[in-house]
Protein backbone atom coordinates (compact mmCIF):
# COMPACT_ATOMS: atom_id res chain seq x y z
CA UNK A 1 41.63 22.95 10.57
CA UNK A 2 40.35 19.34 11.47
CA UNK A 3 40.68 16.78 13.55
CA UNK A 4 40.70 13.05 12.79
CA UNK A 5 39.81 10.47 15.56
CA UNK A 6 41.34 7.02 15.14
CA UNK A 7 40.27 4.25 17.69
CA UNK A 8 38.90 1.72 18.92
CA UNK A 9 36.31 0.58 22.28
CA UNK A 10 37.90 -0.50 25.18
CA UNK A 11 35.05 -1.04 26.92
CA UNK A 12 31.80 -2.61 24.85
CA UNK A 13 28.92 -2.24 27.60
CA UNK A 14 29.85 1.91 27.71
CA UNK A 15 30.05 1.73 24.01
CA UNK A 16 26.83 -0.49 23.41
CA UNK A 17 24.86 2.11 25.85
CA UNK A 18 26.33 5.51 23.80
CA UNK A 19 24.91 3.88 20.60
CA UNK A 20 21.70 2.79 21.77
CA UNK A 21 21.15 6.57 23.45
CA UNK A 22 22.66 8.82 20.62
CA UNK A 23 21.81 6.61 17.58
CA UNK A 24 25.78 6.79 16.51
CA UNK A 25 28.82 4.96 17.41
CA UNK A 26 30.92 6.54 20.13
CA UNK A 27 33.49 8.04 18.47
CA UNK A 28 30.73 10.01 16.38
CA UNK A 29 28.91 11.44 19.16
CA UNK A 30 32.67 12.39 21.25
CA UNK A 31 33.29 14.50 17.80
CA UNK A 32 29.80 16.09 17.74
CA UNK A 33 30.23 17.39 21.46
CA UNK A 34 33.34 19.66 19.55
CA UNK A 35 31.52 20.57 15.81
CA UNK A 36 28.16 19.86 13.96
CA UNK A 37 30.67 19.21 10.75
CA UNK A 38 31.67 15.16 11.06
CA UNK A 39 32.14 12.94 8.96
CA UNK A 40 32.68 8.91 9.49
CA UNK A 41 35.09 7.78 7.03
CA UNK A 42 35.18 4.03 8.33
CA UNK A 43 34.04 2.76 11.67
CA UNK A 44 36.89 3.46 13.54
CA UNK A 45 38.11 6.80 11.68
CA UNK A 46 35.91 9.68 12.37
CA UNK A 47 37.33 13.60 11.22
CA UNK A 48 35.31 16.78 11.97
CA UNK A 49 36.02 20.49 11.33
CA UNK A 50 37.28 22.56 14.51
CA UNK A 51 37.81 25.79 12.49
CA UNK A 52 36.45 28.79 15.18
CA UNK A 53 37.57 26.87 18.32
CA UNK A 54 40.18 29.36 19.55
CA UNK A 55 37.50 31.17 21.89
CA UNK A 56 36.50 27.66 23.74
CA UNK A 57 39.71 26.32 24.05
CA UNK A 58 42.22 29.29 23.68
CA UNK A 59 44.84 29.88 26.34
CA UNK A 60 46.02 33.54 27.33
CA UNK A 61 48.00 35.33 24.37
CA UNK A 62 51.21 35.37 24.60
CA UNK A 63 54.22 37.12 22.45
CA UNK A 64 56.89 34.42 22.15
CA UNK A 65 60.23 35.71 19.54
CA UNK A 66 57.76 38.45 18.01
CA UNK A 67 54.58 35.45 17.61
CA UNK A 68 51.71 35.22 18.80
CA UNK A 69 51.21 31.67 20.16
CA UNK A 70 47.74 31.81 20.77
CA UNK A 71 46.50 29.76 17.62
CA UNK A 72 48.81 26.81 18.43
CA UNK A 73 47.89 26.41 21.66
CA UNK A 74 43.94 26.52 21.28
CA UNK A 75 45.02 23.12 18.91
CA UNK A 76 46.85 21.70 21.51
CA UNK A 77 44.22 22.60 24.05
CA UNK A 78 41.69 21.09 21.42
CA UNK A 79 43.78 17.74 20.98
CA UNK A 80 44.25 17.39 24.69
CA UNK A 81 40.35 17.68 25.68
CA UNK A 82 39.68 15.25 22.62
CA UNK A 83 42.24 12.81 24.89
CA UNK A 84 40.49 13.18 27.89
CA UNK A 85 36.79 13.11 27.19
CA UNK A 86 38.04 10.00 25.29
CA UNK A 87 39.36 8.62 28.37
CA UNK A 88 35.91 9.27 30.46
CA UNK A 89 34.71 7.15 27.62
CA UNK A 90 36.95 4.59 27.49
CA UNK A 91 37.76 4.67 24.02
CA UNK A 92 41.66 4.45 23.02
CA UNK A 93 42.73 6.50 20.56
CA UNK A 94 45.12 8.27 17.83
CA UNK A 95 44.17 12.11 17.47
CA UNK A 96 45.70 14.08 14.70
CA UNK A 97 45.54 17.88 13.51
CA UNK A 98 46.02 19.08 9.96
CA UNK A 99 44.77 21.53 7.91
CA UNK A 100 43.37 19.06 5.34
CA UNK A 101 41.25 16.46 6.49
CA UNK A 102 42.82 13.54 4.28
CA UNK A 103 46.26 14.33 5.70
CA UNK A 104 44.62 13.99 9.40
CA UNK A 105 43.29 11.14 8.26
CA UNK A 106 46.34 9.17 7.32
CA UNK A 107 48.32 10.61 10.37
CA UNK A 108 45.72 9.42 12.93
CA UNK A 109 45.85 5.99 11.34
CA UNK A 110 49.85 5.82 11.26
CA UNK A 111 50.87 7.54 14.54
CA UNK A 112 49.98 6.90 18.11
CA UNK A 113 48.87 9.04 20.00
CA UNK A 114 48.48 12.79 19.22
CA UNK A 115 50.15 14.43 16.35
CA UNK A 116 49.61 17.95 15.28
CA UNK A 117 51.22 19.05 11.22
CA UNK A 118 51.56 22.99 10.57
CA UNK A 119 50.66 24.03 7.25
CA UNK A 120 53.43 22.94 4.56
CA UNK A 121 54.71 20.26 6.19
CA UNK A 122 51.75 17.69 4.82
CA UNK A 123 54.58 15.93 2.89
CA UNK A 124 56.97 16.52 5.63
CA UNK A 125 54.87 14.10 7.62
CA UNK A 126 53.37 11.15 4.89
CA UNK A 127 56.51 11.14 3.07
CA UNK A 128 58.07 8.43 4.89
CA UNK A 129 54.59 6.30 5.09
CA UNK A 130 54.36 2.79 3.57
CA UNK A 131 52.12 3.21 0.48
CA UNK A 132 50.15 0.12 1.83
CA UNK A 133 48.68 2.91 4.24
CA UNK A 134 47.01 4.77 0.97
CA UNK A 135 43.33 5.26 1.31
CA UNK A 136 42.34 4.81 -2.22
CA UNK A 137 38.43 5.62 -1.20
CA UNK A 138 39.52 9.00 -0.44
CA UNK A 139 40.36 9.88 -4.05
CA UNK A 140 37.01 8.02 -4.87
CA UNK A 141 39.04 5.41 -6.68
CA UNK A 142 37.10 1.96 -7.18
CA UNK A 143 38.35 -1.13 -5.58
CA UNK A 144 38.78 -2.99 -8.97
CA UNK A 145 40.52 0.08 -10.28
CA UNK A 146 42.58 -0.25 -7.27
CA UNK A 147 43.71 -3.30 -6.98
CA UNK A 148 45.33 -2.46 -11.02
CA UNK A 149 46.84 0.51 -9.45
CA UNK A 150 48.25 -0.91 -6.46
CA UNK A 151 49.86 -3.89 -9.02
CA UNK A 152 51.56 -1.28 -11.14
CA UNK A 153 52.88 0.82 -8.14
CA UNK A 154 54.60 -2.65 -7.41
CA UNK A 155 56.61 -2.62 -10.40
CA UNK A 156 57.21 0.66 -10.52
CA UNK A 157 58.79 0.76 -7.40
CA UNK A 158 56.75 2.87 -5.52
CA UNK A 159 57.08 2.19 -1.82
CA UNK A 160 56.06 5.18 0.16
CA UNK A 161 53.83 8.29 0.09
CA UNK A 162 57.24 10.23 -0.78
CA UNK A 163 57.68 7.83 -3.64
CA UNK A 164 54.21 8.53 -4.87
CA UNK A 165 54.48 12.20 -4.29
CA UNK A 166 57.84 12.50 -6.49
CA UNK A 167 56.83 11.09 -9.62
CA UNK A 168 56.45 13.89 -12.89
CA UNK A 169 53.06 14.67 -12.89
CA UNK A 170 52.41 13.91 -16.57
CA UNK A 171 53.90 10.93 -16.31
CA UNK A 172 51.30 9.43 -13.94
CA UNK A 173 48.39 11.17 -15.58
CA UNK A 174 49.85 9.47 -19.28
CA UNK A 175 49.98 5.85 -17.56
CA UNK A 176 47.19 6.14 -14.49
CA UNK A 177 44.65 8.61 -15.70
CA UNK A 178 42.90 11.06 -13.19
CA UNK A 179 42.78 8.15 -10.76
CA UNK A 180 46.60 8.31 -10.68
CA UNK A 181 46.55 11.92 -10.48
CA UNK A 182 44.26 12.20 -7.52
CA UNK A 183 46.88 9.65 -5.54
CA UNK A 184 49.66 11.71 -5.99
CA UNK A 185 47.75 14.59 -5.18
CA UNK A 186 46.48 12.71 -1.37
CA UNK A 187 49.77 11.13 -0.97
CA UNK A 188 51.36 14.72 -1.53
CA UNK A 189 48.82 16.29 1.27
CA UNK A 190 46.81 18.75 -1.20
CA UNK A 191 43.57 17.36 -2.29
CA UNK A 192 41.06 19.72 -1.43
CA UNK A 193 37.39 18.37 -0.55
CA UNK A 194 34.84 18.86 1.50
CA UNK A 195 33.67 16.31 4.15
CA UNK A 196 30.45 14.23 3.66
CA UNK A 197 28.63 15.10 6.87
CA UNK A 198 26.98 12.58 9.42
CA UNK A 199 23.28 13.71 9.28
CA UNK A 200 21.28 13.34 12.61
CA UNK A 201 18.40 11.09 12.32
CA UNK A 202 15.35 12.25 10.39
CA UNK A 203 12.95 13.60 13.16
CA UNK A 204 9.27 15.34 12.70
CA UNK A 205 8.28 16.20 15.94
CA UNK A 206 8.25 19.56 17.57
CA UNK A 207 6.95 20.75 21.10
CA UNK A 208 6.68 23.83 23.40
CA UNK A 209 6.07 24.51 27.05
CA UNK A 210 3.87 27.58 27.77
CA UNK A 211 4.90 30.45 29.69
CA UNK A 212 1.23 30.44 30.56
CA UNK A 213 -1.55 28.33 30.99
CA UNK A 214 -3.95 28.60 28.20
CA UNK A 215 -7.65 27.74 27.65
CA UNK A 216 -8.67 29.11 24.98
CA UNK A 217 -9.05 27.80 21.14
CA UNK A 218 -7.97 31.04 19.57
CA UNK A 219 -4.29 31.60 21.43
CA UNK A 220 -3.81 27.71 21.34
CA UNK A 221 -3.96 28.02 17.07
CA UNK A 222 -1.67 30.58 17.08
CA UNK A 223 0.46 28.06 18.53
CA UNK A 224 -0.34 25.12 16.40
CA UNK A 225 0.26 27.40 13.53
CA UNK A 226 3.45 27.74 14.70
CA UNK A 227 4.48 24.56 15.48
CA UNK A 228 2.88 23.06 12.13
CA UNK A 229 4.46 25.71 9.80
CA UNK A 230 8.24 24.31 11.11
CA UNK A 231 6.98 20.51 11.01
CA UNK A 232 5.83 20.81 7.16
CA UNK A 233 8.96 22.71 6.34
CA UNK A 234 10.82 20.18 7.57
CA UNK A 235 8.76 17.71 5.73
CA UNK A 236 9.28 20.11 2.76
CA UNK A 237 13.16 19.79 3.19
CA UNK A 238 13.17 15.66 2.87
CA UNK A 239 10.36 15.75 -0.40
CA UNK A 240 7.85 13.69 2.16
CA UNK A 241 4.55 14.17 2.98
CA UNK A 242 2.59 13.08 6.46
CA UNK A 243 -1.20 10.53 6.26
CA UNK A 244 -0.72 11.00 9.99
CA UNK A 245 -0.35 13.66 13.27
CA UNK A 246 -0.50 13.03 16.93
CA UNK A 247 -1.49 15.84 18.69
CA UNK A 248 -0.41 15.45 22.83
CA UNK A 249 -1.75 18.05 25.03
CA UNK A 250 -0.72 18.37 28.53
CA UNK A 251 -2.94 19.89 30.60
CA UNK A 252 -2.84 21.27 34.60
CA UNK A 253 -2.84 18.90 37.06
CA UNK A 254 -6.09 19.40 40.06
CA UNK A 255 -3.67 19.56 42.57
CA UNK A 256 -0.82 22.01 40.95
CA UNK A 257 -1.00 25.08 38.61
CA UNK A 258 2.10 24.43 36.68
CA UNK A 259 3.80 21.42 35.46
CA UNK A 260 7.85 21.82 35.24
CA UNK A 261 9.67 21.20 32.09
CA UNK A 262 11.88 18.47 33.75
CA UNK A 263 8.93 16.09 34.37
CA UNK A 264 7.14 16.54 31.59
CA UNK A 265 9.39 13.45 30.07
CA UNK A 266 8.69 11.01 32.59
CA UNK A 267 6.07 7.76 32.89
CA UNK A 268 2.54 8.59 32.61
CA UNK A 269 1.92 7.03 36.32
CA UNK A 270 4.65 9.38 38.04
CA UNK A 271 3.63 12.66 36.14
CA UNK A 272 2.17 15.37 37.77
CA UNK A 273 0.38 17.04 34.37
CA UNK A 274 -2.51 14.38 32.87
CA UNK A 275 -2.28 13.94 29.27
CA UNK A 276 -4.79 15.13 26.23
CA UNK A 277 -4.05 13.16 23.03
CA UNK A 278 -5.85 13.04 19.54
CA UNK A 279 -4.57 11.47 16.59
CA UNK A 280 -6.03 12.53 12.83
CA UNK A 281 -5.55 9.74 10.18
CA UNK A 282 -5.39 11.77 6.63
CA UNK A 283 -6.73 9.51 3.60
CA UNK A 284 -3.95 10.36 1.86
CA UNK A 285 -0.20 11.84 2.25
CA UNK A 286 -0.81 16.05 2.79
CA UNK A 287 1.97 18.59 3.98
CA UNK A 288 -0.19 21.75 3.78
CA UNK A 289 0.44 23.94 7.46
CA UNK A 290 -2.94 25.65 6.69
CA UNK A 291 -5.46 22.24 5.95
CA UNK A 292 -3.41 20.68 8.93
CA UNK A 293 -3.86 23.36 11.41
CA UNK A 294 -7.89 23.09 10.69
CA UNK A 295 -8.39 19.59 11.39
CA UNK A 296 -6.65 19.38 14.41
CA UNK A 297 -8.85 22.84 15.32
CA UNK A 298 -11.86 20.47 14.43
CA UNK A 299 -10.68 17.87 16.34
CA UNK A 300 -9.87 19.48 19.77
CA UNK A 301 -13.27 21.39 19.21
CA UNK A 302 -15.27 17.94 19.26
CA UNK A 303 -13.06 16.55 21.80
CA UNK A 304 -11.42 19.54 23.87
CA UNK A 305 -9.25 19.00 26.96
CA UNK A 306 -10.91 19.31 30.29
CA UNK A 307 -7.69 21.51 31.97
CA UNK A 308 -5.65 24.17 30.90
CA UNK A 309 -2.81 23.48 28.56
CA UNK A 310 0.84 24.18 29.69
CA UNK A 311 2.78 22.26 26.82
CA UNK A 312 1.92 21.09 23.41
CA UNK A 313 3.23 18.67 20.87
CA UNK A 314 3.25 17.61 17.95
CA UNK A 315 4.41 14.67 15.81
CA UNK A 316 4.12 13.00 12.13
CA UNK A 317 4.43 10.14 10.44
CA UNK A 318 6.59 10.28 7.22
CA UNK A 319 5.55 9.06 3.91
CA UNK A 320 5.90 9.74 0.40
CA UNK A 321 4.31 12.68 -0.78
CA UNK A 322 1.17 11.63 -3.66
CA UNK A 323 1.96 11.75 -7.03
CA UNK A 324 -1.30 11.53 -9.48
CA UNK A 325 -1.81 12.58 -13.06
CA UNK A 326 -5.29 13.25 -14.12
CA UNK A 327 -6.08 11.97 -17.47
CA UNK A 328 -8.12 14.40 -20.27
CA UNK A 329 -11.31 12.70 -19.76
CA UNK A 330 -11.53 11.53 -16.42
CA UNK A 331 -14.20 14.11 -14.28
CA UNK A 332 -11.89 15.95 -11.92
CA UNK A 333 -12.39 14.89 -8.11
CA UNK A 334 -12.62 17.07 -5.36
CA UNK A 335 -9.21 17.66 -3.86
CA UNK A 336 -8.32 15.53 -0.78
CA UNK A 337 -7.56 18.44 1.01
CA UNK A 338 -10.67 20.50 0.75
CA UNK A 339 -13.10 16.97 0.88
CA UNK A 340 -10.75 16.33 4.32
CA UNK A 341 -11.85 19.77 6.14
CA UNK A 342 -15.65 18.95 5.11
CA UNK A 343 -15.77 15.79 6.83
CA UNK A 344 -14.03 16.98 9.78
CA UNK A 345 -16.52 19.90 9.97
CA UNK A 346 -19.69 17.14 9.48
CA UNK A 347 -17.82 14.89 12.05
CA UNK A 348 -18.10 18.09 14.47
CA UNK A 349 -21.79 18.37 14.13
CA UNK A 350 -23.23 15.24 13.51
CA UNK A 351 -20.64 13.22 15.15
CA UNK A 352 -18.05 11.41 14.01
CA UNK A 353 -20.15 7.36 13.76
CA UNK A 354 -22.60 9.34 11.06
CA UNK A 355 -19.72 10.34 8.68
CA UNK A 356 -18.44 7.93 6.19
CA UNK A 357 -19.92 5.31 3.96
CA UNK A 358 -21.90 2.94 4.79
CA UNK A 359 -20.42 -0.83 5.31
CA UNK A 360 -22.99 -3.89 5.85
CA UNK A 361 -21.87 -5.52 8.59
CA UNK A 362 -21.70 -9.88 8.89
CA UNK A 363 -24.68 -10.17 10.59
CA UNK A 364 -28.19 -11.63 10.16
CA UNK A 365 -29.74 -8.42 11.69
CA UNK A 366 -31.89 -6.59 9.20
CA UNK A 367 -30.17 -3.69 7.92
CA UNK A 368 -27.44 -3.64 9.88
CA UNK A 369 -24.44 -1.27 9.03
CA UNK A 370 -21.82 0.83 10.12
CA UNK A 371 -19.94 4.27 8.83
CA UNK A 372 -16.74 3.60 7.97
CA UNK A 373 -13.87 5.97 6.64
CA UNK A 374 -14.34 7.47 3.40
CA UNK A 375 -11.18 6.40 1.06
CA UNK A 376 -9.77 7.56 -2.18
CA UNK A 377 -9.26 4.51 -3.98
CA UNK A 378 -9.13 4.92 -7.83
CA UNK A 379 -11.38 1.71 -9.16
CA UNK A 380 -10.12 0.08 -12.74
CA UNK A 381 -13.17 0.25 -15.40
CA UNK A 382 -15.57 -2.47 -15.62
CA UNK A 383 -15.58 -4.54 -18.50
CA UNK A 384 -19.48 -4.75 -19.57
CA UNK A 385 -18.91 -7.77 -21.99
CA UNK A 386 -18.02 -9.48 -18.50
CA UNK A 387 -20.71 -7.93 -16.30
CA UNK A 388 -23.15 -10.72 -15.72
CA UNK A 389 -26.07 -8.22 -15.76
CA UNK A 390 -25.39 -7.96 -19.19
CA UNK A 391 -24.69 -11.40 -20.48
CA UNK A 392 -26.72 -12.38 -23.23
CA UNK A 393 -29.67 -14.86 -22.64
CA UNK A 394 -30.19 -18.27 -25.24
CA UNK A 395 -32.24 -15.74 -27.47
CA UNK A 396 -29.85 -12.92 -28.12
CA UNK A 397 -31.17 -10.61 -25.76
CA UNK A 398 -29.91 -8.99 -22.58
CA UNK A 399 -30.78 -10.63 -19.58
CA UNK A 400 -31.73 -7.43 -17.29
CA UNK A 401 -33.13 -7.64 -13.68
CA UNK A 402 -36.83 -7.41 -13.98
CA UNK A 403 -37.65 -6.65 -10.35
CA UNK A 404 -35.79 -4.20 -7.36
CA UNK A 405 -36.96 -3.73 -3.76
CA UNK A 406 -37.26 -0.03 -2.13
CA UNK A 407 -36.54 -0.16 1.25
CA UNK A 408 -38.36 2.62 3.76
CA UNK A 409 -35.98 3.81 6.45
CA UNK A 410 -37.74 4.18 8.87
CA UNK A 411 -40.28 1.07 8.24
CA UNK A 412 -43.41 2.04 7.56
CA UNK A 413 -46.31 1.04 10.90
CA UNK A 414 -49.00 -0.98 9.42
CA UNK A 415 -52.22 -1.89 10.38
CA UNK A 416 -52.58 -5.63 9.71
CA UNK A 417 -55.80 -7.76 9.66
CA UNK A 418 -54.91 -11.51 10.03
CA UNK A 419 -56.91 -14.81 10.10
CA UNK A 420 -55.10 -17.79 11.80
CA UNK A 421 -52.46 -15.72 11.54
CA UNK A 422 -52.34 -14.56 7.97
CA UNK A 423 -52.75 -11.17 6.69
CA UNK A 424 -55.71 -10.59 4.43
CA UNK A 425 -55.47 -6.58 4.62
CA UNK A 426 -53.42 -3.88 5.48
CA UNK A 427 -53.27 -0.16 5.80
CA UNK A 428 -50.09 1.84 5.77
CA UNK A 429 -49.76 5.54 5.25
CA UNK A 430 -46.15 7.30 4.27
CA UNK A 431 -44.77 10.38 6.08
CA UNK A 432 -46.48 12.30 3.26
CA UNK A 433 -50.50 12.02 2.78
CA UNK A 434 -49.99 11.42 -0.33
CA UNK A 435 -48.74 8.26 0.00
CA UNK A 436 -49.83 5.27 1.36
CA UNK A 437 -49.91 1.35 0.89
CA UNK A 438 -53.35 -0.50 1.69
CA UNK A 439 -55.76 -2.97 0.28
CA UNK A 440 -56.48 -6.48 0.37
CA UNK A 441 -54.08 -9.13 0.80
CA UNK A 442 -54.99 -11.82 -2.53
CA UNK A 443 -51.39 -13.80 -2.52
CA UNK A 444 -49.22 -14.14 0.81
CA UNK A 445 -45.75 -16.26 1.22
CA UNK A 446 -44.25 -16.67 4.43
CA UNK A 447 -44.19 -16.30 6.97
CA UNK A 448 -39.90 -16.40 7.13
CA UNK A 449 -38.95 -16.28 11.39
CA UNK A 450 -35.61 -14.55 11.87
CA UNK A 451 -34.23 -13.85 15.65
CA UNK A 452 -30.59 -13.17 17.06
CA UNK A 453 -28.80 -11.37 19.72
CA UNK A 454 -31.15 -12.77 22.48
CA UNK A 455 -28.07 -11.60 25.14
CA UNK A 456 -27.81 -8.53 24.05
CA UNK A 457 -30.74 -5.61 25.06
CA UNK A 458 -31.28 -4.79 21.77
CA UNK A 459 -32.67 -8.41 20.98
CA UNK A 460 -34.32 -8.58 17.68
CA UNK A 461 -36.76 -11.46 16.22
CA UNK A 462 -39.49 -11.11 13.58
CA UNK A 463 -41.80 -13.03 10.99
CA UNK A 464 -41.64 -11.78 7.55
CA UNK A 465 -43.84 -11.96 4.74
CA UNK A 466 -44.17 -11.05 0.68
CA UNK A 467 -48.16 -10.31 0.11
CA UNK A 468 -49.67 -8.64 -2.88
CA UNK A 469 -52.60 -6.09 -2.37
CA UNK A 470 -55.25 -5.01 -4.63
CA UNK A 471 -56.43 -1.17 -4.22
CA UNK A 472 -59.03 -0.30 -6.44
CA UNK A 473 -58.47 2.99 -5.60
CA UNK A 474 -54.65 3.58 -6.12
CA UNK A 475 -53.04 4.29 -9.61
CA UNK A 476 -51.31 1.22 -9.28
CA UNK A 477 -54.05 -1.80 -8.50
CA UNK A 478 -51.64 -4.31 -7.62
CA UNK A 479 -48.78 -3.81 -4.92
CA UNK A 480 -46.21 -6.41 -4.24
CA UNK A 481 -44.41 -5.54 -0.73
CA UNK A 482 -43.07 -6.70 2.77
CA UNK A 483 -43.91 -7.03 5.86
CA UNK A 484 -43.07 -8.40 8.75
CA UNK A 485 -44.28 -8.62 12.36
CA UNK A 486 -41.84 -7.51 15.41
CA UNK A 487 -41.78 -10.10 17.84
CA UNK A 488 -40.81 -8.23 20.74
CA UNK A 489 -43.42 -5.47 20.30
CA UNK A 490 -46.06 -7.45 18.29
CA UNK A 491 -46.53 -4.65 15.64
CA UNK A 492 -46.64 -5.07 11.88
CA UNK A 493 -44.19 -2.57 9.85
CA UNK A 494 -43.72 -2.57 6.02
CA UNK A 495 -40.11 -3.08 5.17
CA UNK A 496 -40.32 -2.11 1.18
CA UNK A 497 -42.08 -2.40 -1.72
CA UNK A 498 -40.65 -4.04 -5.08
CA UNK A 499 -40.77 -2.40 -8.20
């Protein structure tokens, strides 16, 4: 059996605030409070399944003239509770019964107030309809295509549904096709479909309340687990993929041992339970429970909660899954997964600042840098005819770079002998004996003053200098390298050496 609900708002603040709470018009949400099967054919025409409703709304058996009247009046019972939680509403509207949802359809659109058709008498009840009431969406016929058909019902004479309904069969599949057939078959009451069902908006969230306070990693990822496993099969059901998760912990207040289910919805500032959140960014689109479940294990490990937990939950971001196609002689790349859980597990022991690659930062400060996130980004080829480091020089050669700089991190501490302020020698020795930088100075250019950050307490200012040593006793009897002199500390490092 169904139900069809034809209406319209009486009141538009009651039906403004349904719609912006529920997420669908009013008369959607009055027909989900009777079955999960609805279906919105237009705005104001909503029809839903109430098959199984003789237990809610069945009244005491009775035997009437050998019958049991039980089934008729759970449908009256149904129809009358439709009225009045309409009413509470304030929505007025036409409620019909049928056994076909079509036929409801058409009745609730027709007749005012509530209407109720028994089996076999479909035809009973359209016949005498004008046949300007046809739907001709409901038998999936095209506006253009019905607009011809509504032309040539004109000059056929066709008037009403009974008209329709009447006409030989073959006749109107010779002239109208299987268009024409379907008509006759919805005018007639018997077109058998199923309804396309309202879908609740796409959610990926889930959350649980402990019976128990927990403080402990191990019973806290059986948990996750759980929750995880139903979040990526939901994923899994809409072919989409999450590049984020927000984990939200709450934890036991100081002052109570329990936080109660019925608060745990309200304003951070009036809760009684503090929050613990951590969000993991994913480099790209994942919906594997398993590598999920380990980062966020990483993450609560390097930043844990400082209570017990009572309630957990959990929530992604939706995205397309990643489609890539690796070519036949492109070196395969680690997968994102597996590359994800070792950075996490770095992040845990080194910290989560040293983990990334490094990006120079826009500032005069020597060497200055920071880690940022490592990202996948698939580079196009270079083209070496346009790479300037090959471009060919006025004599047909290739113009390579002659000369690089090594830079020592940590600088190297120097010994420095100066006159007026010039080097003339220096001494520098490597972390390894075997290494070492000294002679005397025979060319020196500088030297170049660089300063900034004076209001910060890591101030920095130094003079810098190129100067090439001779060591008679090194492989290598001529060393070009740099130096400079910290200004704050007045000590002489050695930045690099070019090669």
């Amino acid at each position: 059996m169904f139900a069809c609900i034809y209406g319209r708002i009486v009141s538009k603040a009651t039906a403004a605030g349904s719609e912006k709470e529920g997420g669908f018009s009013p008369l959607v949400d009055l027909a989900f409070t009777f079955s999960p099967l609805v279906e919105q054919t237009a705005a104001d025409t909503v029809v839903f399944d109430i098959s199984g409703q003789d237990l809610l709304f069945g009244a005491p058996t009775k035997f009437v003239a050998n019958k049991l009247n039980a089934p008729d009046d759970s449908i009256r019972n149904v129809a009358s509770e439709i009225v009045r939680r309409a009413t509470n509403l304030n929505l007025k509207i036409n409620v019909a019964i049928a056994a076909n949802p079509d036929v409801a359809i058409h009745v609730a659109r027709c007749f005012e107030g509530t209407t109720i058709i028994d089996g076999g008498d479909e035809l009973l009840c359209l016949g005498p309809l004008s046949i300007r009431n046809l739907d001709y969406s409901l038998a999936r016929v095209e506006a253009d295509r019905a607009a011809e058909i509504k032309e040539t019902f004109v000059l056929w004479g066709v008037r009403t549904f009974g008209d329709l309904a009447q006409l030989p069969l073959a006749g109107v599949a010779e002239r109208l096709g299987q268009d024409g057939v379907r008509l006759q078959r919805l005018a007639q009451g018997k077109i058998d479909r199923q309804l396309n069902l309202v879908r609740p908006p796409i959610g990926f969230e889930q959350s649980l309340e402990l019976e128990d306070p927990i403080s402990e990693l191990e019973p806290l990822s059986f948990i996750l687990s759980r929750l995880l496993n139903q979040l990526c099969a939901n994923l899994h059901e809409y072919a989409l993929a999450t590049n984020e998760l927000k984990l939200r912990l709450i934890t036991e207040p100081l002052s109570a041992s329990r936080v109660v289910a019925s608060e745990l919805e309200i304003n951070r500032e009036n809760e009684l339970g503090p929050f613990h959140e951590c969000i993991v960014t994913l480099p790209v689109p994942m919906c594997n429970a398993k590598t999920l479940l380990r980062l966020l294990l990483f993450e609560i490990e390097r930043e844990p909660p400082q209570a017990s937990i009572v309630a957990v939950s959990i929530s992604a971001q939706p995205v397309k899954p990643r489609a890539s196609q690796t070519g036949l002689f492109i070196p395969l790349a680690p997968e994102p997964e597996k590359l994800e859980i070792t950075l996490a597990r770095l992040a845990k022991l080194v910290g989560a600042d040293n983990v990334g690659s490094p990006e120079i930062l826009d500032t005069h400060r020597p060497d200055a840098f920071r880690m940022k996130r490592f990202c996948l980004n698939q580079k196009t080829r270079r083209n070496v005819k346009k790479d300037s480091r090959f471009a060919l020089n006025a004599g047909g050669a290739p113009a390579l770079p002659v000369m690089g700089f090594r830079m020592f991190r940590p600088a190297w501490r120097v010994d420095v002998e100066t006159t007026r302020g010039k080097p003339t020698r220096i001494s520098a020795r490597g972390e390894t004996a075997s290494i070492r930088i000294r002679g005397q100075v025979i060319c020196a250019a500088g030297p170049w003053r660089g300063s900034g950050d004076w209001w910060r307490s890591d101030v920095w200012a130094r003079d810098e200098w190129d100067v090439a040593l001779v060591d008679p006793d090194a492989r290598e009897s001529e060393i070009l390298c740099r130096i400079y002199r910290d200004l704050t500390n007045e000590q002489w490092f050695v930045a690099g050496i070019y090669d």
